[in-house]
PDB file of N, CA and C in Angstrom:
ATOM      1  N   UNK A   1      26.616  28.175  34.234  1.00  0.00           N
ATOM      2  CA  UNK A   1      27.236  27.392  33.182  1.00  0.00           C
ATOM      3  C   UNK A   1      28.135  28.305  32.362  1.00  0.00           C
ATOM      4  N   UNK A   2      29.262  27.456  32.383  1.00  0.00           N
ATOM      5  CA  UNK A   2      30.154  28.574  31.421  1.00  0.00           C
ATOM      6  C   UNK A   2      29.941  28.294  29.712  1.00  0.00           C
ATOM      7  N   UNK A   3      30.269  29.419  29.063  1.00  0.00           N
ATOM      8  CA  UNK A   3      29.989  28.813  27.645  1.00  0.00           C
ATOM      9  C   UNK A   3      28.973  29.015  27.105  1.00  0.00           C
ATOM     10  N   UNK A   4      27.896  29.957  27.711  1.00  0.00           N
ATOM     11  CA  UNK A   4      26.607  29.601  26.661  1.00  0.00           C
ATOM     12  C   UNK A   4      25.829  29.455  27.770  1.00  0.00           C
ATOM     13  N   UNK A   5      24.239  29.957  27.115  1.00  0.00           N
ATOM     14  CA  UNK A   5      23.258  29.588  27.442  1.00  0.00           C
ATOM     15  C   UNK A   5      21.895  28.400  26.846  1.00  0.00           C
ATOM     16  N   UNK A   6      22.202  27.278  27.859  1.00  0.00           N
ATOM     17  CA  UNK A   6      21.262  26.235  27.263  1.00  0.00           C
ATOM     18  C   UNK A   6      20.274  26.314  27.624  1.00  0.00           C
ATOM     19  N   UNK A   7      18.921  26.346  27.174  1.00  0.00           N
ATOM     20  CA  UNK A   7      18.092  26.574  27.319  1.00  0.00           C
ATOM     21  C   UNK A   7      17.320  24.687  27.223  1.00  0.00           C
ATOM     22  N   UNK A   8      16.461  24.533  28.466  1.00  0.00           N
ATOM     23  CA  UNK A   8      15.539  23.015  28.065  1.00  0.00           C
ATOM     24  C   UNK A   8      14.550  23.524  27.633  1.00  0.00           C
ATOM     25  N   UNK A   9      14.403  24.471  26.697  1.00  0.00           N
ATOM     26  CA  UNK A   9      12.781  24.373  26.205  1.00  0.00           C
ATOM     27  C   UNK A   9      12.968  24.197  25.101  1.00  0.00           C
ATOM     28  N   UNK A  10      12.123  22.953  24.017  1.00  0.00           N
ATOM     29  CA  UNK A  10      12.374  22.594  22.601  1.00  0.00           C
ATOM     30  C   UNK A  10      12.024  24.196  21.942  1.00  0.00           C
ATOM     31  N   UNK A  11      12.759  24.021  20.952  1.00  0.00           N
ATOM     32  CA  UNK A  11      12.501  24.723  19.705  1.00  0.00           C
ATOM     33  C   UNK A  11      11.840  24.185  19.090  1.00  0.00           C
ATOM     34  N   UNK A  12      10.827  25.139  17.946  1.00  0.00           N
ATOM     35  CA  UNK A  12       9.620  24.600  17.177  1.00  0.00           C
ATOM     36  C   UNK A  12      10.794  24.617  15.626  1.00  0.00           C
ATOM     37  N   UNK A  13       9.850  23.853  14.965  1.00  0.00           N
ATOM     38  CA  UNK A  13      10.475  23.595  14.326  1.00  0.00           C
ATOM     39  C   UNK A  13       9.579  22.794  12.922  1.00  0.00           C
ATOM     40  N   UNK A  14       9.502  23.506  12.040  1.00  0.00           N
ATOM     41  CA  UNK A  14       9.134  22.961  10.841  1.00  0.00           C
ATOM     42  C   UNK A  14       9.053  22.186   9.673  1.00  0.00           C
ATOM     43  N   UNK A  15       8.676  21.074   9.557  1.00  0.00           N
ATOM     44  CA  UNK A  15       8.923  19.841   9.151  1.00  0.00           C
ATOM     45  C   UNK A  15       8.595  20.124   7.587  1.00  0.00           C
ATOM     46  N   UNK A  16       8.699  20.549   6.602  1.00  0.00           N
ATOM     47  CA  UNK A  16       7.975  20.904   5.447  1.00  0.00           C
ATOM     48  C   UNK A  16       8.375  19.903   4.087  1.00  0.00           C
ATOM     49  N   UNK A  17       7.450  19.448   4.359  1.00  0.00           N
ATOM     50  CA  UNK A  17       7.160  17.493   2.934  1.00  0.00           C
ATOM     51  C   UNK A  17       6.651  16.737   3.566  1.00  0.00           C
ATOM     52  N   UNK A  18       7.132  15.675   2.781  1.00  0.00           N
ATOM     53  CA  UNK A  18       6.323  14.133   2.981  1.00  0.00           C
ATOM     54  C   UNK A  18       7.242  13.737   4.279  1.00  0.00           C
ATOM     55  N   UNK A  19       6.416  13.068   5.054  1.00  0.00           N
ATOM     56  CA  UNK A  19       6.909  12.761   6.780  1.00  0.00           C
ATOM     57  C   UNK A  19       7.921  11.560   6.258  1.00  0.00           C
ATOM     58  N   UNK A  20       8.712  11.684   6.950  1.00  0.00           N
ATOM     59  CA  UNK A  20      10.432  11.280   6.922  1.00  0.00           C
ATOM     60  C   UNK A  20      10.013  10.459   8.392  1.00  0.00           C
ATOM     61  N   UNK A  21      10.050   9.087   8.988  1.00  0.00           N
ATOM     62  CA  UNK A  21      10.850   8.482  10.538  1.00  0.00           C
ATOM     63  C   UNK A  21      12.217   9.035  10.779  1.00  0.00           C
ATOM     64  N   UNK A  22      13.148   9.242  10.136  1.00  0.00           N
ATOM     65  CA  UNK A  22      14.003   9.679  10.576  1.00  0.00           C
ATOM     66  C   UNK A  22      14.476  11.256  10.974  1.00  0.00           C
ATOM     67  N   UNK A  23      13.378  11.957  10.255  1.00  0.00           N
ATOM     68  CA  UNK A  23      12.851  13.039  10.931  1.00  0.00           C
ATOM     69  C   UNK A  23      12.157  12.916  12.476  1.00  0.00           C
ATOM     70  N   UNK A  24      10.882  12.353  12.337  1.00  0.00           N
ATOM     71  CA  UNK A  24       9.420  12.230  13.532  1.00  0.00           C
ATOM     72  C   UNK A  24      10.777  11.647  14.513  1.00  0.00           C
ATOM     73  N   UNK A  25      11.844  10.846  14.080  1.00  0.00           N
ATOM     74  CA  UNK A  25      12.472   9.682  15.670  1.00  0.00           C
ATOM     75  C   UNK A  25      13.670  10.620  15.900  1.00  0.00           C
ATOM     76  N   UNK A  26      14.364  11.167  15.091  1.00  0.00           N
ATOM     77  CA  UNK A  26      15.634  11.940  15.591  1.00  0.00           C
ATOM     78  C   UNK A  26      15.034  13.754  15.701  1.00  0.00           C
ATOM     79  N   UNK A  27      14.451  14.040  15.350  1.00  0.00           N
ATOM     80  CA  UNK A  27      13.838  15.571  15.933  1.00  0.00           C
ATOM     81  C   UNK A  27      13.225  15.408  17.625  1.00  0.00           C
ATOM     82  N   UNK A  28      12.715  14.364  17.480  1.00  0.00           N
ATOM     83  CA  UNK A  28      11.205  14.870  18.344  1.00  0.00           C
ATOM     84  C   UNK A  28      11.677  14.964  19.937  1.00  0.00           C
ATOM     85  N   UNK A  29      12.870  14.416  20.286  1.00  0.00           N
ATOM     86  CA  UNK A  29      13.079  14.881  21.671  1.00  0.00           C
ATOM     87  C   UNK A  29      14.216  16.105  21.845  1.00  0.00           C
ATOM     88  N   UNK A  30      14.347  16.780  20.607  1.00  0.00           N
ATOM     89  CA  UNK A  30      14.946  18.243  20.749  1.00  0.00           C
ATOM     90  C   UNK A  30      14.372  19.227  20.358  1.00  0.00           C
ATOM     91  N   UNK A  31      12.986  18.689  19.780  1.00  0.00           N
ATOM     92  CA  UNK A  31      12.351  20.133  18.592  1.00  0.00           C
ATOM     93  C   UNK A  31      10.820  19.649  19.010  1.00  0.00           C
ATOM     94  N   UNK A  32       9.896  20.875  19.003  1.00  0.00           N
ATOM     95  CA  UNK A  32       8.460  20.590  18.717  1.00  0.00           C
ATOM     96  C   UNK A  32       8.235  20.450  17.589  1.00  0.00           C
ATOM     97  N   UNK A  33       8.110  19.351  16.934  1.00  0.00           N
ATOM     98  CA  UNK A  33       7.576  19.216  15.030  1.00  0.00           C
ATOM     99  C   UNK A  33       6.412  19.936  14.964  1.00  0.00           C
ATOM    100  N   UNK A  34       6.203  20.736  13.510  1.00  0.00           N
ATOM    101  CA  UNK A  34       4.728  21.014  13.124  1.00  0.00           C
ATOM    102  C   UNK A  34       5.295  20.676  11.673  1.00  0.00           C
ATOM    103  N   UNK A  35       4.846  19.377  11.532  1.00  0.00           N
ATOM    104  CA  UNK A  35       4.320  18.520  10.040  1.00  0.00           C
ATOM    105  C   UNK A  35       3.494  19.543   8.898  1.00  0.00           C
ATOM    106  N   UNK A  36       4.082  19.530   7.620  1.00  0.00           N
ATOM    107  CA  UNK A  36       3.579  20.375   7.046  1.00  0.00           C
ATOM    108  C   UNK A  36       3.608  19.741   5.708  1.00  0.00           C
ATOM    109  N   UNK A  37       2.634  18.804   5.098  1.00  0.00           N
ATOM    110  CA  UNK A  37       3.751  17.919   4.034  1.00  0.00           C
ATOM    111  C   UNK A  37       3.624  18.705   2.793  1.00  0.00           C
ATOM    112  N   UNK A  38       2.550  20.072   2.632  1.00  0.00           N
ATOM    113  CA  UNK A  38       2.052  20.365   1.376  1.00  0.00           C
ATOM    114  C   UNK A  38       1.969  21.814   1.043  1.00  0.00           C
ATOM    115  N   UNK A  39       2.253  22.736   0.132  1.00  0.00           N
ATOM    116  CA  UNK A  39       2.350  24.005   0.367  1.00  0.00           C
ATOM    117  C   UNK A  39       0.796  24.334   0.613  1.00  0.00           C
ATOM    118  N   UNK A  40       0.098  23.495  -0.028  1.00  0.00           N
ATOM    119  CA  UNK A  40      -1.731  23.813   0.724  1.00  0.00           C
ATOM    120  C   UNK A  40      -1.957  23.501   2.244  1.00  0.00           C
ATOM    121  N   UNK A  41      -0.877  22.747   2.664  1.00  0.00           N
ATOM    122  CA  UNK A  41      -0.673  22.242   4.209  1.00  0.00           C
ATOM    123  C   UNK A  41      -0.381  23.523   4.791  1.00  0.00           C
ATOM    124  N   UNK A  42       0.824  24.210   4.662  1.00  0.00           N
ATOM    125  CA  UNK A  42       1.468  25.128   5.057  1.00  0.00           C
ATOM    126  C   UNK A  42       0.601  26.765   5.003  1.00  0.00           C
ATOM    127  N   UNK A  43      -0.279  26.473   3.904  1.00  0.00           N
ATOM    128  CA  UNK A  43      -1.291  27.992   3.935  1.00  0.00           C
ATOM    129  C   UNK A  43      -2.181  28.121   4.916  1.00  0.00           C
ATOM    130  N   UNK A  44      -2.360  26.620   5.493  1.00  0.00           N
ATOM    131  CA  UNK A  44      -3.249  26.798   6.801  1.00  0.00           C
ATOM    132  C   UNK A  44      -2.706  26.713   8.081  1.00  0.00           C
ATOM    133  N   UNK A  45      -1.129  26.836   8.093  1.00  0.00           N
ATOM    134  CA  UNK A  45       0.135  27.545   8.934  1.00  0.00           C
ATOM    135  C   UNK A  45      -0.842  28.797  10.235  1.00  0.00           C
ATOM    136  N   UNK A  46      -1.473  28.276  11.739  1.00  0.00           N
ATOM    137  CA  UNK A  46      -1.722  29.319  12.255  1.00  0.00           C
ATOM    138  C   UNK A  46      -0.629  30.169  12.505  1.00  0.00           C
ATOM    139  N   UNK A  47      -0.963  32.053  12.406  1.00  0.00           N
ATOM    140  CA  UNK A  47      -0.277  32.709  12.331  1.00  0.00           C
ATOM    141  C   UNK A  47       0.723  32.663  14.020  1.00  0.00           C
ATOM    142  N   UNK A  48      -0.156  31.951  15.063  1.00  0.00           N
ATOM    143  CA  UNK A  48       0.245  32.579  16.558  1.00  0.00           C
ATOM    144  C   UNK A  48       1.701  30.646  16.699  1.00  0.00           C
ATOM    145  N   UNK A  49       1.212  30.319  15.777  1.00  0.00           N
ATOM    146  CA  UNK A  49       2.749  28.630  15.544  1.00  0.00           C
ATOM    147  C   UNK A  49       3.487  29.507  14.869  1.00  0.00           C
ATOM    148  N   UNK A  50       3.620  30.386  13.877  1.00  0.00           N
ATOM    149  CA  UNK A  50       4.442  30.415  12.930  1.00  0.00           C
ATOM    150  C   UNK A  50       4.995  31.086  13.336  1.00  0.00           C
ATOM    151  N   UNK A  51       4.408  32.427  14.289  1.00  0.00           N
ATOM    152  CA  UNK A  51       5.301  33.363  15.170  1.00  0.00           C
ATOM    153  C   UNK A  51       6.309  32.551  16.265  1.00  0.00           C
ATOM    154  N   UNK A  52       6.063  30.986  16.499  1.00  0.00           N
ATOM    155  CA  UNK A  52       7.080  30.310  17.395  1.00  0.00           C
ATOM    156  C   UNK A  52       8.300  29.546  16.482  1.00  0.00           C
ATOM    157  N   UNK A  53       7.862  28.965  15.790  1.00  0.00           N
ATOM    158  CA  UNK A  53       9.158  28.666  14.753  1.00  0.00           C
ATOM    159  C   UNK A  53      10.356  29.319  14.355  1.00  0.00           C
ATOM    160  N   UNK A  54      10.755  28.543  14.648  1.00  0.00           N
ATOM    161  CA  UNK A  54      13.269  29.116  14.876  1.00  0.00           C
ATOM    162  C   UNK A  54      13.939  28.381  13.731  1.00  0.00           C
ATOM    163  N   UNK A  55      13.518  27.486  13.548  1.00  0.00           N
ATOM    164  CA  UNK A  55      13.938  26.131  12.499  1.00  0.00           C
ATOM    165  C   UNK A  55      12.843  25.262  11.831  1.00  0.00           C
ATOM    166  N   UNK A  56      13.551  25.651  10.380  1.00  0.00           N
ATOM    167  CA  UNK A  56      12.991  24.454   9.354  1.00  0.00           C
ATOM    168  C   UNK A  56      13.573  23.374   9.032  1.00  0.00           C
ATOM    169  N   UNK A  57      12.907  22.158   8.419  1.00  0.00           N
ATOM    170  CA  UNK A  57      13.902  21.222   7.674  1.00  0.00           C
ATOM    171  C   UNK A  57      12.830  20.403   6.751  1.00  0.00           C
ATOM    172  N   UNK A  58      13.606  20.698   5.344  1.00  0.00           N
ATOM    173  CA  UNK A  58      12.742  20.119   4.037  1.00  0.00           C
ATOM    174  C   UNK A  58      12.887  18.624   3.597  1.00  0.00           C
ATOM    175  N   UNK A  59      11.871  17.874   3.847  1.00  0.00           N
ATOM    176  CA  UNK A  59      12.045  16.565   3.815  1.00  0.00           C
ATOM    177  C   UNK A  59      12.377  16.212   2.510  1.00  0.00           C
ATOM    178  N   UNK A  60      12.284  16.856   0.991  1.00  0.00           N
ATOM    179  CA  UNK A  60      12.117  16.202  -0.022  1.00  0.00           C
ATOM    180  C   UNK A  60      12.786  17.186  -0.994  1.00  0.00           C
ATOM    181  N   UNK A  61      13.195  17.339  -2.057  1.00  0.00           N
ATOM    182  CA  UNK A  61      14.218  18.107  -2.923  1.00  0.00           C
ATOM    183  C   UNK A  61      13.415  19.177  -3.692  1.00  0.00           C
ATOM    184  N   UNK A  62      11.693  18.372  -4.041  1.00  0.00           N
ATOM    185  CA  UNK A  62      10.731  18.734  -4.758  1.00  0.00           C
ATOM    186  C   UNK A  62       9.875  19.952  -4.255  1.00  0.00           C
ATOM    187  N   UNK A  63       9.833  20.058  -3.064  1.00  0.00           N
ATOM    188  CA  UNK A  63       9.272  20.497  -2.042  1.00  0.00           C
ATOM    189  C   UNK A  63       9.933  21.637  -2.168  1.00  0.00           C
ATOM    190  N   UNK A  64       9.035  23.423  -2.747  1.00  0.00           N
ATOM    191  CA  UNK A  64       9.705  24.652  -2.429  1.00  0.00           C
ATOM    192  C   UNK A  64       9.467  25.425  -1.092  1.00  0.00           C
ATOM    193  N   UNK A  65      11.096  25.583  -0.996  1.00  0.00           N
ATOM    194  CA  UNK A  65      11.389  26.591   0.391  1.00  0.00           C
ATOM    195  C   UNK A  65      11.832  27.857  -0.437  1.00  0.00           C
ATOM    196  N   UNK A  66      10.671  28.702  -0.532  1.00  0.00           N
ATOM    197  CA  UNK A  66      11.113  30.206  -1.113  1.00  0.00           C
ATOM    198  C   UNK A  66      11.029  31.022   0.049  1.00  0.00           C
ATOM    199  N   UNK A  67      11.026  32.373  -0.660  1.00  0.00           N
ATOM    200  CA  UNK A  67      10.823  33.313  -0.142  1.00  0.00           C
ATOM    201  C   UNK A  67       9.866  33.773   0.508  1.00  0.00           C
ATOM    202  N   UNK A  68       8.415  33.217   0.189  1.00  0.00           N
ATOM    203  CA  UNK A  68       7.391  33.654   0.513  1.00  0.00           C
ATOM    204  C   UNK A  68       6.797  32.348   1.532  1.00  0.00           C
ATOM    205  N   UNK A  69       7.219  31.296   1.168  1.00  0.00           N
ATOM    206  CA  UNK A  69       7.262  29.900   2.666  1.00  0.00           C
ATOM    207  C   UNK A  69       8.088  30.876   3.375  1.00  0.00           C
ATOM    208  N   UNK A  70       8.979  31.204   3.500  1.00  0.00           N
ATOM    209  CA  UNK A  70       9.795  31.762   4.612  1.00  0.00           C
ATOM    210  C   UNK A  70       9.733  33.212   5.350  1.00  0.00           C
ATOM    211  N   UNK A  71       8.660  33.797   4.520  1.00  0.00           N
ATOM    212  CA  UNK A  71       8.131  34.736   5.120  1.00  0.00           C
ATOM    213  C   UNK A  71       7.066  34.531   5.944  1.00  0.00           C
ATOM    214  N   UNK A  72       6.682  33.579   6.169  1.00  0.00           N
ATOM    215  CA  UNK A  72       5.449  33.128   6.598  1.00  0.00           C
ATOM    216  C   UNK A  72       5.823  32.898   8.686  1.00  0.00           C
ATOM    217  N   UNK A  73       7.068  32.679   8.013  1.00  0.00           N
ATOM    218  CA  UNK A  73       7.447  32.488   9.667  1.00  0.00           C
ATOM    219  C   UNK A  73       9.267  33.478   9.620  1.00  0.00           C
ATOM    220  N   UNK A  74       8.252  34.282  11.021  1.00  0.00           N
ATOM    221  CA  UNK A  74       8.981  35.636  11.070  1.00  0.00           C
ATOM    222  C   UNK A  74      10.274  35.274  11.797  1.00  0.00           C
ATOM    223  N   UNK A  75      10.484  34.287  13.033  1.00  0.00           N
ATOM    224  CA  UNK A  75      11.116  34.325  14.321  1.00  0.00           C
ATOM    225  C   UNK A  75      11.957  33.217  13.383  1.00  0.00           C
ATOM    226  N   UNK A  76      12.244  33.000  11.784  1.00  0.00           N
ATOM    227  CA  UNK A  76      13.376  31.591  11.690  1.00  0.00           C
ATOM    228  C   UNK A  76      15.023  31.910  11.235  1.00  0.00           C
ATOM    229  N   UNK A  77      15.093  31.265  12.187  1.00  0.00           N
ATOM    230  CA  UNK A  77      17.124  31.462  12.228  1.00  0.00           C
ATOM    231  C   UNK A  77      17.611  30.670  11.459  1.00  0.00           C
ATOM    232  N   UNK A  78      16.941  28.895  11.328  1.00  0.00           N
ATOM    233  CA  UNK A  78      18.029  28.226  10.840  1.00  0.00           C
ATOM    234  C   UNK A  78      16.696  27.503  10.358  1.00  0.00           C
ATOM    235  N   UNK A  79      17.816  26.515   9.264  1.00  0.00           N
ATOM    236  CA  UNK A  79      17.128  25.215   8.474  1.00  0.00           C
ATOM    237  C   UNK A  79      18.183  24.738   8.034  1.00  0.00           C
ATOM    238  N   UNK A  80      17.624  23.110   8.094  1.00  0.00           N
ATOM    239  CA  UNK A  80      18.041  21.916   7.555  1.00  0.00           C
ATOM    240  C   UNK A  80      17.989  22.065   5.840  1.00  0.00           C
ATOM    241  N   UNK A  81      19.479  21.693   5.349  1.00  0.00           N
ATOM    242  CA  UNK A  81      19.276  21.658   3.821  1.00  0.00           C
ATOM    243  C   UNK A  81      18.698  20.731   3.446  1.00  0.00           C
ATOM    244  N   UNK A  82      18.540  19.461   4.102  1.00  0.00           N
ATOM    245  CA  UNK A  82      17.737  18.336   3.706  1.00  0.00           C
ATOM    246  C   UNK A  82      18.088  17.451   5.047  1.00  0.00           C
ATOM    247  N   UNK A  83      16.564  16.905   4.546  1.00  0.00           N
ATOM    248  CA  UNK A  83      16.413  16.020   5.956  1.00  0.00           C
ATOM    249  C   UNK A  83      16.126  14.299   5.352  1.00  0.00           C
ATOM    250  N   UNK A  84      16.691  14.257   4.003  1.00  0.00           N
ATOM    251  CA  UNK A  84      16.735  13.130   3.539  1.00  0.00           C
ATOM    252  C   UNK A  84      17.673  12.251   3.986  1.00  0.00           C
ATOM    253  N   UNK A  85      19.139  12.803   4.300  1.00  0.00           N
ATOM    254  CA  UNK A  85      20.104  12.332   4.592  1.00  0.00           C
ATOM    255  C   UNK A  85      20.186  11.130   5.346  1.00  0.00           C
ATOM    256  N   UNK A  86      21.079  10.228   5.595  1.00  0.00           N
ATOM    257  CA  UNK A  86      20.548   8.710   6.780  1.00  0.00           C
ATOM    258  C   UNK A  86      21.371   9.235   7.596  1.00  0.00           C
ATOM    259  N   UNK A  87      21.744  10.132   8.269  1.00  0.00           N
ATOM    260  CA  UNK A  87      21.750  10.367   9.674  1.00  0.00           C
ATOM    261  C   UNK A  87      20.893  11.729  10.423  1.00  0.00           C
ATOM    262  N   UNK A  88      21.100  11.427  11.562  1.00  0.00           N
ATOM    263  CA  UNK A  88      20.249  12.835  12.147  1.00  0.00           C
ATOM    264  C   UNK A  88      21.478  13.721  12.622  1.00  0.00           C
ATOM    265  N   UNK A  89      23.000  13.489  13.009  1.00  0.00           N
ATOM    266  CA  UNK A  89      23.868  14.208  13.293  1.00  0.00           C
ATOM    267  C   UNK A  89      24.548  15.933  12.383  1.00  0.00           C
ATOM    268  N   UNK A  90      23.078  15.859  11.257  1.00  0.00           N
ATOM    269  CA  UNK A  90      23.633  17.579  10.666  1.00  0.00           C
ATOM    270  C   UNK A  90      23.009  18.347  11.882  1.00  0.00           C
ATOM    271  N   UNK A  91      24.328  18.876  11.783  1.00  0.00           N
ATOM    272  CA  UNK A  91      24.167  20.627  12.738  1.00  0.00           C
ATOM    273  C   UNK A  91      23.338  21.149  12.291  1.00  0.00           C
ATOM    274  N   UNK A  92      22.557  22.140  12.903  1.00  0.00           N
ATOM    275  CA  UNK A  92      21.733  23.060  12.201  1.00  0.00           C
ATOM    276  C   UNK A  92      22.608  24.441  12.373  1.00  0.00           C
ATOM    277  N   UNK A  93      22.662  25.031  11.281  1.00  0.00           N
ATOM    278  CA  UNK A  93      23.415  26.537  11.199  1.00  0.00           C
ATOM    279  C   UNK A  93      22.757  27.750  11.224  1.00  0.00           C
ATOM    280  N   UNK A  94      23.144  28.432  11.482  1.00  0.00           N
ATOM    281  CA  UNK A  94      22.795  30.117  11.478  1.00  0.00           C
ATOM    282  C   UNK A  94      22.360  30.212   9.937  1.00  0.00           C
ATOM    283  N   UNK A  95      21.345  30.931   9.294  1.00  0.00           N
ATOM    284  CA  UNK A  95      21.229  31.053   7.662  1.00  0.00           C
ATOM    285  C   UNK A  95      21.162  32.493   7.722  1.00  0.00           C
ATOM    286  N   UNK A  96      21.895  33.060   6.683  1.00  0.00           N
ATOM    287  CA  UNK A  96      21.361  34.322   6.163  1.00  0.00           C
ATOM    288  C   UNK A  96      20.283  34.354   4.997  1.00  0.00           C
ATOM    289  N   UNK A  97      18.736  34.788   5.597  1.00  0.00           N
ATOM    290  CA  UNK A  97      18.089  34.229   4.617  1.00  0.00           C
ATOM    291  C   UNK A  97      17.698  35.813   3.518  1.00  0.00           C
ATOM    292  N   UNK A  98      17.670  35.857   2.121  1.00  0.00           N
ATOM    293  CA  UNK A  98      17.438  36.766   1.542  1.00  0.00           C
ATOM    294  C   UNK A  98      15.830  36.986   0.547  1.00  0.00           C
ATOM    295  N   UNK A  99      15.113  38.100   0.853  1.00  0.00           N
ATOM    296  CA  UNK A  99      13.879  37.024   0.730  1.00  0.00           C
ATOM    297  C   UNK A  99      13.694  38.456  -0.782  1.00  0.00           C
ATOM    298  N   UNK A 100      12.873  37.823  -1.616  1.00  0.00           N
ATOM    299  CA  UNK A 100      12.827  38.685  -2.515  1.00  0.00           C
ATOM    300  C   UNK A 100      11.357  38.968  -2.710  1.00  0.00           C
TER     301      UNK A 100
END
């Protein structure tokens, strides 16, 4: 294939808030979801999932994505700025993440 390497194996991918359908119906046949709706949800994050996670996306505005949620998972490239939006067509981007 010219152009790139596509890979068919989903990316994991971190769902972090209150469960969104338009998350669970437009993720789930490109991404493995791991549902996380609560930062007490997320502390019981096994360490050997979190080492698979590439991508996040924050269902809710309220809901903190710091530094220390994002340290939690070593292997993440990208995230969704919000997954409130009514479509599923946002790109997901490259992030430079800065963690303090």
């Amino acid at each position: 294939m010219v152009g790139g390497n596509i890979s068919s194996e989903k990316i994991d991918l971190l769902v972090y808030g209150p469960n969104k359908p338009i998350v669970d119906n437009g993720f789930s046949d490109q991404f493995v979801l791991h549902p996380f709706e609560t930062r007490a949800d997320l502390d019981r994050l096994n360490p050997a999932v979190a080492a698979k996670i590439r991508g996040a996306a924050v269902t809710y505005s309220t809901v903190r994505c710091d530094g220390k949620m994002m340290a939690l998972l070593p292997k993440l490239e990208s995230s969704l700025p919000s997954a409130s939006a009514t479509t599923t067509s946002t790109p997901i981007t490259r992030a430079s993440i800065t963690l303090s």
